[in-house]
N, C-alpha and C. Protein backbone atom coordinates (compact mmCIF):
# COMPACT_ATOMS: atom_id res chain seq x y z
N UNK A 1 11.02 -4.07 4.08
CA UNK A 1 11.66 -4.07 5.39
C UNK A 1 10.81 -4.71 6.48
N UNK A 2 9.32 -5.36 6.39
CA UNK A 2 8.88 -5.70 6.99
C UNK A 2 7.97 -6.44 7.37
N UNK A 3 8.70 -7.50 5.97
CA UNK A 3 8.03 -8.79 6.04
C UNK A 3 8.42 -10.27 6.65
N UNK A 4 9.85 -10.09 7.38
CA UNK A 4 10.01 -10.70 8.67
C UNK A 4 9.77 -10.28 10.06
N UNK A 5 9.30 -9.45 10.06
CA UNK A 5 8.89 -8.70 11.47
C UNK A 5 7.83 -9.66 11.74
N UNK A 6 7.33 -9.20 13.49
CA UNK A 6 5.98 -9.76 13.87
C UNK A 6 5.03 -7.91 13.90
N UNK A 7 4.08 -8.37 14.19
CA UNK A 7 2.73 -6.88 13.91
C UNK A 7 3.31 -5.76 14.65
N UNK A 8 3.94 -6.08 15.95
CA UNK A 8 4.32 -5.37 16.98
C UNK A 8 5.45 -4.63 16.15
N UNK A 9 6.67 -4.98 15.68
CA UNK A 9 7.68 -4.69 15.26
C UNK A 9 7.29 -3.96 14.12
N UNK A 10 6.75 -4.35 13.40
CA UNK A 10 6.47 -4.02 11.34
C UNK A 10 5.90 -2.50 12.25
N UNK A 11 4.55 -2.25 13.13
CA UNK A 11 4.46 -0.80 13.81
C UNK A 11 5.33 0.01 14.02
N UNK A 12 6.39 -0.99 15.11
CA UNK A 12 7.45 0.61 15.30
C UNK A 12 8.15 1.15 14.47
N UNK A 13 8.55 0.28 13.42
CA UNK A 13 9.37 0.19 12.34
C UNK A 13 8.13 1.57 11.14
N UNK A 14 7.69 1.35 10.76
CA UNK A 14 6.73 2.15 10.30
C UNK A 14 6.21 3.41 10.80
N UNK A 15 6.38 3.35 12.40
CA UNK A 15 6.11 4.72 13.29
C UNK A 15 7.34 5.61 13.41
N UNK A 16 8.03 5.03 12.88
CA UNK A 16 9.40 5.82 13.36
C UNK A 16 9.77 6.15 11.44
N UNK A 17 9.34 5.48 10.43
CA UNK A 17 9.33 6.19 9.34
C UNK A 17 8.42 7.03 8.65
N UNK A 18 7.21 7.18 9.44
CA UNK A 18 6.51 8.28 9.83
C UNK A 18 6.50 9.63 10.30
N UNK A 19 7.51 8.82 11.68
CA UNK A 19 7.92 10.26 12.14
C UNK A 19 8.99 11.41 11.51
N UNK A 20 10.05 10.07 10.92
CA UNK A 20 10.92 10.94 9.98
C UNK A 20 10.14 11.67 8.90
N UNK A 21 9.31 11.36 7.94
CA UNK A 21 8.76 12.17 6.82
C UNK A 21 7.96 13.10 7.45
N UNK A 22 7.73 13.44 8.91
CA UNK A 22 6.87 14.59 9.17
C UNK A 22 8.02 15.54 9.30
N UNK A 23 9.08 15.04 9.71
CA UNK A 23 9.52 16.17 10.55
C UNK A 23 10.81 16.42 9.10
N UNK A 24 10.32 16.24 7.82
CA UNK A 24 10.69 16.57 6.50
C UNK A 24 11.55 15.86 6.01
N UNK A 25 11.81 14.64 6.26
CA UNK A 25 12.75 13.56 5.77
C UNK A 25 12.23 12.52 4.23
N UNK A 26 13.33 12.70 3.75
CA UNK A 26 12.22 11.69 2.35
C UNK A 26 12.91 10.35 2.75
N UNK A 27 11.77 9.70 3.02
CA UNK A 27 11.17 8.47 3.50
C UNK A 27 10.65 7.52 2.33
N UNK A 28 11.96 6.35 1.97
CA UNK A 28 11.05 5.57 0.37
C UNK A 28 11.35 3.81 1.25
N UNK A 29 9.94 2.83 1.21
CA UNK A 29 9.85 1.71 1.50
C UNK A 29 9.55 0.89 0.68
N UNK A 30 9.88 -0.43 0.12
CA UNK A 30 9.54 -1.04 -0.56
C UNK A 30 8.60 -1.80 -0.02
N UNK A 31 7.82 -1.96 0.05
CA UNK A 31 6.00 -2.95 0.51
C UNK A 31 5.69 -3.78 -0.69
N UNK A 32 5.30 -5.12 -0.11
CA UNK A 32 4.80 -5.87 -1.23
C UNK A 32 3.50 -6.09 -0.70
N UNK A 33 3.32 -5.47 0.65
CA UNK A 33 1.87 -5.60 1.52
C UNK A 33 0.99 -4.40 1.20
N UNK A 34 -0.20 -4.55 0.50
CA UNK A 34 -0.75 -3.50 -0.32
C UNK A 34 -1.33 -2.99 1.11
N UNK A 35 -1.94 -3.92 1.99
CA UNK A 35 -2.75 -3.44 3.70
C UNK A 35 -1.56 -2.68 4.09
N UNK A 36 -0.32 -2.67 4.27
CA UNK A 36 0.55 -1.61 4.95
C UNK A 36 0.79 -0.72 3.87
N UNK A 37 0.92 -0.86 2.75
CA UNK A 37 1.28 0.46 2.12
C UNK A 37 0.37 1.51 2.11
N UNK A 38 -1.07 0.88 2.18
CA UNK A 38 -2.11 1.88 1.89
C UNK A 38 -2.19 2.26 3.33
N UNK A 39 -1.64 1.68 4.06
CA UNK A 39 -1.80 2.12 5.96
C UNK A 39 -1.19 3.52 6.09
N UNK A 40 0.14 3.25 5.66
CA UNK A 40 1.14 3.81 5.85
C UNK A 40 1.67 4.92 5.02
N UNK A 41 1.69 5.03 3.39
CA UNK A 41 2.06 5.47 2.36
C UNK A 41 1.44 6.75 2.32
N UNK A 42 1.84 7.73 2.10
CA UNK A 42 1.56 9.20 1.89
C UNK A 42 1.27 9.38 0.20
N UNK A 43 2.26 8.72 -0.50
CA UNK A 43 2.21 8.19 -1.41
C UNK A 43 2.65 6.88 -2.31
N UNK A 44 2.38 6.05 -3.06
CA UNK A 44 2.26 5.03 -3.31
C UNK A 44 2.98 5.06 -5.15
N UNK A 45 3.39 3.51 -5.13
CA UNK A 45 3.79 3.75 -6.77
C UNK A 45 3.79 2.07 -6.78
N UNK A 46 2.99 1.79 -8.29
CA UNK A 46 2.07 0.76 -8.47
C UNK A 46 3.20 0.09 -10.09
N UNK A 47 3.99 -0.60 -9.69
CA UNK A 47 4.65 -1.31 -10.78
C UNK A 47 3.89 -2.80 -11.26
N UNK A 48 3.95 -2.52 -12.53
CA UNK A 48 3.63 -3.87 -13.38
C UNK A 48 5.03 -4.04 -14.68
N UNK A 49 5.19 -5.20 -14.71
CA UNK A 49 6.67 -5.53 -14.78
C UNK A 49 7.74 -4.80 -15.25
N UNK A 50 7.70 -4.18 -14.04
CA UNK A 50 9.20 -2.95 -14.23
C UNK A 50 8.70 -2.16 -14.18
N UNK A 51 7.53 -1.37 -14.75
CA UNK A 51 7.22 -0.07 -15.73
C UNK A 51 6.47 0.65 -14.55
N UNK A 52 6.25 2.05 -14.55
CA UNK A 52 4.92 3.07 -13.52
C UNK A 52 4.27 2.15 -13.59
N UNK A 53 3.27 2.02 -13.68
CA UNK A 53 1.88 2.14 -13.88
C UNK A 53 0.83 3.60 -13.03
N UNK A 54 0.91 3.62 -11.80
CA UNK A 54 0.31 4.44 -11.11
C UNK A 54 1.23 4.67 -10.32
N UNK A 55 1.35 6.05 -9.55
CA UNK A 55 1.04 6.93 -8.70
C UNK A 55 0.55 8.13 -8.07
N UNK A 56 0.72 8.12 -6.76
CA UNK A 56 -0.27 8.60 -6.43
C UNK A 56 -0.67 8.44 -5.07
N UNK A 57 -1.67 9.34 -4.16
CA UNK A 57 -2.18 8.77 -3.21
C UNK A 57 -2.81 7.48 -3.03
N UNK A 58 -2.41 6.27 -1.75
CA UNK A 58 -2.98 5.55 -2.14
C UNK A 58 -4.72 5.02 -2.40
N UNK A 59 -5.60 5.94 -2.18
CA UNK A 59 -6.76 5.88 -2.59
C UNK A 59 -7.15 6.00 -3.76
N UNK A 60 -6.39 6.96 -4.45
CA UNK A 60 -6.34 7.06 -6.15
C UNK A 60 -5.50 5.99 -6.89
N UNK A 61 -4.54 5.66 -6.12
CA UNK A 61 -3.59 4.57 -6.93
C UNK A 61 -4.16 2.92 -6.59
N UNK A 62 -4.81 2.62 -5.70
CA UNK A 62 -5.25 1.31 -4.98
C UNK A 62 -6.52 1.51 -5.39
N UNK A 63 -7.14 0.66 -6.87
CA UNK A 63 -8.04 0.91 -6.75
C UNK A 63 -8.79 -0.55 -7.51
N UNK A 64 -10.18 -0.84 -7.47
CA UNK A 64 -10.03 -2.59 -8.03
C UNK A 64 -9.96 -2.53 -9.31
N UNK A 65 -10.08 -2.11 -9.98
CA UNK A 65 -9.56 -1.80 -11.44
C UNK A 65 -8.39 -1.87 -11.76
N UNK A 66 -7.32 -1.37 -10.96
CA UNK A 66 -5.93 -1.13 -10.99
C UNK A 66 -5.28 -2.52 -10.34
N UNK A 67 -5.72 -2.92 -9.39
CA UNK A 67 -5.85 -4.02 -8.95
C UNK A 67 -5.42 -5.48 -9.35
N UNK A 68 -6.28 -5.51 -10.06
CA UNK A 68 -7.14 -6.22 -10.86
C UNK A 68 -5.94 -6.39 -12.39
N UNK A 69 -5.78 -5.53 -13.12
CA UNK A 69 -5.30 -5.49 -14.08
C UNK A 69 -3.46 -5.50 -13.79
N UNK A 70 -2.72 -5.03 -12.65
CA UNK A 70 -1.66 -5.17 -12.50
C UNK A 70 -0.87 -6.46 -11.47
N UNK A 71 -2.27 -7.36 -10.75
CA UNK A 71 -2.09 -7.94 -10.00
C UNK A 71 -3.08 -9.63 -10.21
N UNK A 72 -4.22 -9.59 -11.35
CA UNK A 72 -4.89 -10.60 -11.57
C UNK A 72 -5.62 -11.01 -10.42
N UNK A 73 -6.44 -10.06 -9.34
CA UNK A 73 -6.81 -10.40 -8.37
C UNK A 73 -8.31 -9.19 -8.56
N UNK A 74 -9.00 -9.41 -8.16
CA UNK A 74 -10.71 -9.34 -7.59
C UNK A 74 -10.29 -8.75 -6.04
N UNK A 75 -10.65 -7.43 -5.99
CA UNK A 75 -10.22 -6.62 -4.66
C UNK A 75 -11.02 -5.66 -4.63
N UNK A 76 -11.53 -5.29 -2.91
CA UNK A 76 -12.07 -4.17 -2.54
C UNK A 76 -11.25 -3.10 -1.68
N UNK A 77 -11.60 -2.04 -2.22
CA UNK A 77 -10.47 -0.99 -1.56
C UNK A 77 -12.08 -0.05 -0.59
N UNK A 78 -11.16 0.25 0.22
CA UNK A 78 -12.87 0.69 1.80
C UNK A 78 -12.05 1.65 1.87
N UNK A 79 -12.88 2.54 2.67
CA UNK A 79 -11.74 3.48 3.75
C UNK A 79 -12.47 2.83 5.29
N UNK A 80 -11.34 2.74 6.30
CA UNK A 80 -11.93 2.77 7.49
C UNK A 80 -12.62 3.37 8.15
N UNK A 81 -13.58 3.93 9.65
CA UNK A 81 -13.51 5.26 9.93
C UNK A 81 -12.85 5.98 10.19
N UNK A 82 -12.11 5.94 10.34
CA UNK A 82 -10.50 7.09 10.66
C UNK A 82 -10.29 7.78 9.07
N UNK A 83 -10.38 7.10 7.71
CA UNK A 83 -10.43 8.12 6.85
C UNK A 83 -8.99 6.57 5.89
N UNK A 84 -8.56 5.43 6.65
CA UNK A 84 -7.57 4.89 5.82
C UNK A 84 -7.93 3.83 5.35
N UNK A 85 -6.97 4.14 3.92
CA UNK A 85 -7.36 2.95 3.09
C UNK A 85 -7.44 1.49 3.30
N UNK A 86 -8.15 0.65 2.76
CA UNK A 86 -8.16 -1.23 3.29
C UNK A 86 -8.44 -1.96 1.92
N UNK A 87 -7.18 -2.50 1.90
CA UNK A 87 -7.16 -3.48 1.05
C UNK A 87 -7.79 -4.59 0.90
N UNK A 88 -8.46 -5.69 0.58
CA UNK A 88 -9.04 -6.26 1.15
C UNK A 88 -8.92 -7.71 -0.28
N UNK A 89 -8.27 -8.68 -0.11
CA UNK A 89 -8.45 -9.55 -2.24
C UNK A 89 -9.66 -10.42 -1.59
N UNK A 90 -10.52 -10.77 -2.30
CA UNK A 90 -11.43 -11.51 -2.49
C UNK A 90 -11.24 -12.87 -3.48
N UNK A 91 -10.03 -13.02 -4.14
CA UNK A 91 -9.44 -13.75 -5.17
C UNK A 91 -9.53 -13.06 -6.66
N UNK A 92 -8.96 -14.36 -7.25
CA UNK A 92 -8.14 -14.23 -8.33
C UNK A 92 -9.16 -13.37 -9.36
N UNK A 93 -8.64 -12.91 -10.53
CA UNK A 93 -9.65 -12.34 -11.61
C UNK A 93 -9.94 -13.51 -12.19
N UNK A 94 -11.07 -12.66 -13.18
CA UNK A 94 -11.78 -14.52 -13.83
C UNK A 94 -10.91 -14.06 -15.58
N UNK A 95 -10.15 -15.02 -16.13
CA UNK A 95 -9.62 -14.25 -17.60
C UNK A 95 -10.49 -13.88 -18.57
């Protein structure tokens, strides 16, 4: 839902599906932006073609291992100081 938005918009759009899952609403987004899902996601679910693979919080589910193997990419996962996750690709895996 919020990969034609600009930064400003993809926020409110995300603050306001925030606010619904606090105030007990089930709240499901499709993200292909691993930096907003791990922003945003309470919880996360990690498909490789078609199938689970992971979920989970995204600190347990975003991880470069997981990464790496469902996405063919070389990635660092940080936490910020505030405590949230950061995606971060560095490029491709080597085969």
């Amino acid at each position: 839902p919020t990969s034609a938005l600009d930064l400003a918009r993809q926020f409110q759009l995300l603050s306001e599906a925030r606010k619904l899952a606090r105030e007990g609403r089930i709240v499901i987004a499709v993200l292909h932006d691993l930096a907003l899902a791990a922003q945003w996601a309470d919880r996360v679910v990690l498909l490789e073609g078609g199938a689970l693979s992971a979920s989970g919080a995204p600190g347990e589910v975003l991880t470069p291992r997981s990464l790496s193997e469902v996405y063919g990419i070389d990635a660092r996962v940080e936490r910020c100081s505030e405590g949230r996750v950061m995606v971060m690709v560095d490029g491709l895996s080597k085969p």
